[in-house]
Protein backbone atom coordinates (compact mmCIF):
# COMPACT_ATOMS: atom_id res chain seq x y z
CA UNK A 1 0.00 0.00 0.00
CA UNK A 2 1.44 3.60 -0.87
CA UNK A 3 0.55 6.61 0.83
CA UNK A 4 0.89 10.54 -0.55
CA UNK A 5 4.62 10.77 0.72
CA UNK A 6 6.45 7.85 -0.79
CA UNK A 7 4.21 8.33 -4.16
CA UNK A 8 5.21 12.31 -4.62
CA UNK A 9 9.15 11.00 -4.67
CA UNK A 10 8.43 8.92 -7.32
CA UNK A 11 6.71 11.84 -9.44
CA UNK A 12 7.56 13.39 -12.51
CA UNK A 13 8.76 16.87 -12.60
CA UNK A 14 5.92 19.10 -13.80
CA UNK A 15 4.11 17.27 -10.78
CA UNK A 16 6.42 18.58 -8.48
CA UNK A 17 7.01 21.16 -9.46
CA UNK A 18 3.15 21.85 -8.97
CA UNK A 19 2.85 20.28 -5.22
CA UNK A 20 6.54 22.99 -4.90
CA UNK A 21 4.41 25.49 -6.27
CA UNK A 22 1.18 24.84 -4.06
CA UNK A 23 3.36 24.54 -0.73
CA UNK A 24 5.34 27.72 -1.27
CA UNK A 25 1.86 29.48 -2.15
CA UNK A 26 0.32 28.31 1.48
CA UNK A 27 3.66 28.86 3.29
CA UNK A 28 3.67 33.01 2.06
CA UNK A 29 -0.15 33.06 2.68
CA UNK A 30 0.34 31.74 6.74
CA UNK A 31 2.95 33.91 6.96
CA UNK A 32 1.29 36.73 5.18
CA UNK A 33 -1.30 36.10 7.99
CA UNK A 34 0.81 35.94 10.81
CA UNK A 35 2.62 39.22 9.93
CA UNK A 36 -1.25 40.56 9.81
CA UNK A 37 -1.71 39.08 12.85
CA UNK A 38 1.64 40.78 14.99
CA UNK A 39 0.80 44.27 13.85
CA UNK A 40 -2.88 44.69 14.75
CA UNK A 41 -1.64 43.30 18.10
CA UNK A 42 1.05 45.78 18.40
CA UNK A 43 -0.95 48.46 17.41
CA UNK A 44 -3.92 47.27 20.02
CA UNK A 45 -0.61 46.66 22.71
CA UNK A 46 0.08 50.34 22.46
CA UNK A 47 -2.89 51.80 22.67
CA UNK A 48 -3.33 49.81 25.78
CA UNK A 49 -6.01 47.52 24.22
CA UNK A 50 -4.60 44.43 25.83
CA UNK A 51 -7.63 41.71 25.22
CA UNK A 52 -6.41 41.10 21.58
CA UNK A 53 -3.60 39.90 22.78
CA UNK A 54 -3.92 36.12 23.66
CA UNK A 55 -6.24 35.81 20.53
CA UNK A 56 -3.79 36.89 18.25
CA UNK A 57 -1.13 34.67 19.75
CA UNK A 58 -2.98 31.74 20.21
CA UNK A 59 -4.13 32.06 16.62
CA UNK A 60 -0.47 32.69 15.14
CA UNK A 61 0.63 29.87 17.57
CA UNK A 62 -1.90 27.94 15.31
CA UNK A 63 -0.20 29.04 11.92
CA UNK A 64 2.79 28.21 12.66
CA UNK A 65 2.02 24.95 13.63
CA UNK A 66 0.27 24.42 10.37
CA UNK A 67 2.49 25.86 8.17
CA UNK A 68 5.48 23.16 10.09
CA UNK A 69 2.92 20.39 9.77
CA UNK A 70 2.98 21.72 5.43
CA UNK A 71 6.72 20.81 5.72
CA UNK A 72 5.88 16.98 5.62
CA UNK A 73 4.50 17.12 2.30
CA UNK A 74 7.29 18.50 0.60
CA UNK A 75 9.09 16.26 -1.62
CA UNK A 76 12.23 14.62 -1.46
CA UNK A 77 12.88 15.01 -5.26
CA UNK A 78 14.18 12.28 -8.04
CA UNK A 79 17.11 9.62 -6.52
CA UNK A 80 18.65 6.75 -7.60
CA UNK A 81 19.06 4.20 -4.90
């Protein structure tokens, strides 16, 4: 039985280059996001707004963990064994 991962390694190149292409995309966006995320609670830090706070770092604690849970996907490229 094969699974996603060990299939992907085994792919040509135009279809990794699309699952590349798809994983940097999502990567940019969740950081994109998290960037968002640090300066509306900066701005809402200094003008002593302080209940956004745990929110927004609870949710770009999220991201992160998402985007490093992307990092399994990406492929190991064509080898010869």
């Amino acid at each position: 039985m094969s699974n996603f991962r060990t299939s992907q390694n085994k792919a040509n190149p135009n279809k990794l280059n699309n699952i590349l292409s798809t994983l940097i995309f999502i990567l940019i966006l969740n950081v994109t996001i998290q960037i968002w995320l640090l300066y509306a609670s900066l701005n809402n830090a200094l003008d002593n707004n302080r209940e956004i706070l745990i929110p927004a770092f609870i949710a770009s604690l999220i991201l992160f963990l998402i985007g490093f849970s992307w990092l399994y996907y990406l492929p190991k490229g064509n080898y010869k064994k």
